[in-house]
N, C-alpha and C. Protein backbone atom coordinates (compact mmCIF):
# COMPACT_ATOMS: atom_id res chain seq x y z
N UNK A 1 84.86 -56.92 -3.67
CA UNK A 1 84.07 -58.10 -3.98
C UNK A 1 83.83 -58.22 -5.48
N UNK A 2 83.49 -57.27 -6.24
CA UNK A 2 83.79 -57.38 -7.63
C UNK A 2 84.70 -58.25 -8.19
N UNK A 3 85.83 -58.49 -7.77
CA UNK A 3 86.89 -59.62 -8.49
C UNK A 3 86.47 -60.94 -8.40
N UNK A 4 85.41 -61.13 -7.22
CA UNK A 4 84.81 -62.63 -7.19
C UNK A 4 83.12 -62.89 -7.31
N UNK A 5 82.83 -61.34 -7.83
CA UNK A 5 81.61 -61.45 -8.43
C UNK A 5 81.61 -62.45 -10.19
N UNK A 6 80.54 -62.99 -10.07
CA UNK A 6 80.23 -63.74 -11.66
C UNK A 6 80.10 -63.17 -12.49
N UNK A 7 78.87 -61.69 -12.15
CA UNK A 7 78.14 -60.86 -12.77
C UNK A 7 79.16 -59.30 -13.42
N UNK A 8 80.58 -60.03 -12.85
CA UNK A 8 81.28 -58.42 -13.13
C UNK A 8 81.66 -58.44 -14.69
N UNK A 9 81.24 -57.30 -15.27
CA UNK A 9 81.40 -57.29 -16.69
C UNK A 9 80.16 -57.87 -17.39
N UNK A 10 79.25 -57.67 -17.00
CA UNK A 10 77.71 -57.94 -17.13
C UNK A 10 76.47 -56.76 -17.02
N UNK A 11 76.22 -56.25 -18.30
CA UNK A 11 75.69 -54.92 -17.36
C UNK A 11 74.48 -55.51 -16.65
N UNK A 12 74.00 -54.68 -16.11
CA UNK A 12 72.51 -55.05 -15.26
C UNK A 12 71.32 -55.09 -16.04
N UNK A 13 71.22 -54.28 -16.97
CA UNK A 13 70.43 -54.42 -18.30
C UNK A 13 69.68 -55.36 -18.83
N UNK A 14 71.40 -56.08 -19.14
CA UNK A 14 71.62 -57.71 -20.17
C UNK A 14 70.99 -58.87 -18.67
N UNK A 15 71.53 -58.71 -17.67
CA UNK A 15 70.49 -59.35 -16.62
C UNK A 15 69.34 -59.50 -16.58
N UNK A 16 68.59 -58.31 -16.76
CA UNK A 16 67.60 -58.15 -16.26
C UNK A 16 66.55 -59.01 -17.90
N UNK A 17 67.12 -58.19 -19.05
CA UNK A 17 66.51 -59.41 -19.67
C UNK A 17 66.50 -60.35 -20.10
N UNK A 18 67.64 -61.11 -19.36
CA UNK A 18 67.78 -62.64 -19.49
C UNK A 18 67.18 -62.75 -18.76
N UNK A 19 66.50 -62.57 -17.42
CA UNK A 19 65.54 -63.28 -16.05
C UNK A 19 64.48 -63.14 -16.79
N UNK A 20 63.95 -61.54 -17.49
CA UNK A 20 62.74 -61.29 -17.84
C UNK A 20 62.64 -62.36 -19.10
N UNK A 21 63.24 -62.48 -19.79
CA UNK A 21 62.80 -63.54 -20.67
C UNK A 21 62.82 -64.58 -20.11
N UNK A 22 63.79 -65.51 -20.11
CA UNK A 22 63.57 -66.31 -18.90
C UNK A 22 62.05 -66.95 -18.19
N UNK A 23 61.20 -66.08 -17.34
CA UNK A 23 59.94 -65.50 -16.78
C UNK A 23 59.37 -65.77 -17.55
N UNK A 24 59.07 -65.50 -18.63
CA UNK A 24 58.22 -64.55 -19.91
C UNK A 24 58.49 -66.53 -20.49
N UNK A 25 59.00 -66.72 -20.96
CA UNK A 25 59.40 -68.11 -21.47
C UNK A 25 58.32 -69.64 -20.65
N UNK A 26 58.98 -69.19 -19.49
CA UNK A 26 58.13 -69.73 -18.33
C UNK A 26 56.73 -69.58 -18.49
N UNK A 27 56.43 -68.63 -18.17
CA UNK A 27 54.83 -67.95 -17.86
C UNK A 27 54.21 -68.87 -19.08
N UNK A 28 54.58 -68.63 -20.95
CA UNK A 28 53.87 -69.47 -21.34
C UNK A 28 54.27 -70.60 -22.00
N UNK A 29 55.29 -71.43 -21.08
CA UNK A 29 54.81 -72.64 -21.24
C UNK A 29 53.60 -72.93 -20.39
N UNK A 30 54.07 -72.48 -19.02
CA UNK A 30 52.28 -72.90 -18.40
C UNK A 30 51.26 -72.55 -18.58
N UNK A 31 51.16 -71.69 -19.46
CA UNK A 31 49.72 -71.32 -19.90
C UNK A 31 49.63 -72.01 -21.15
N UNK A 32 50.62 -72.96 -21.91
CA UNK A 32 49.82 -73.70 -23.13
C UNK A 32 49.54 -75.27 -22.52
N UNK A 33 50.59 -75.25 -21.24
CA UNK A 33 50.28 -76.45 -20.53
C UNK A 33 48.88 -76.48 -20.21
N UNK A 34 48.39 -75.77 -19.87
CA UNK A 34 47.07 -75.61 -19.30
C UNK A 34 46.26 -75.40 -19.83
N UNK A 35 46.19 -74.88 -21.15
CA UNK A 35 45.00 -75.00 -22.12
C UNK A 35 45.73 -75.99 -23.27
């Protein structure tokens, strides 16, 4: 399944802090939305 994975040649790392930023990005826009 690797040959028709997206993520192959991606470490899990570089994933994890693109979501976590990502999140983190998120989180405060809604908190300046809100104040």
């Amino acid at each position: 399944w690797y040959s028709n994975n997206p993520w192959t040649g991606i470490s899990p790392v570089s994933v994890a802090w693109t979501v976590d930023t990502h999140g983190v990005l998120q989180y405060i826009k809604t908190h300046l939305m809100k104040s």
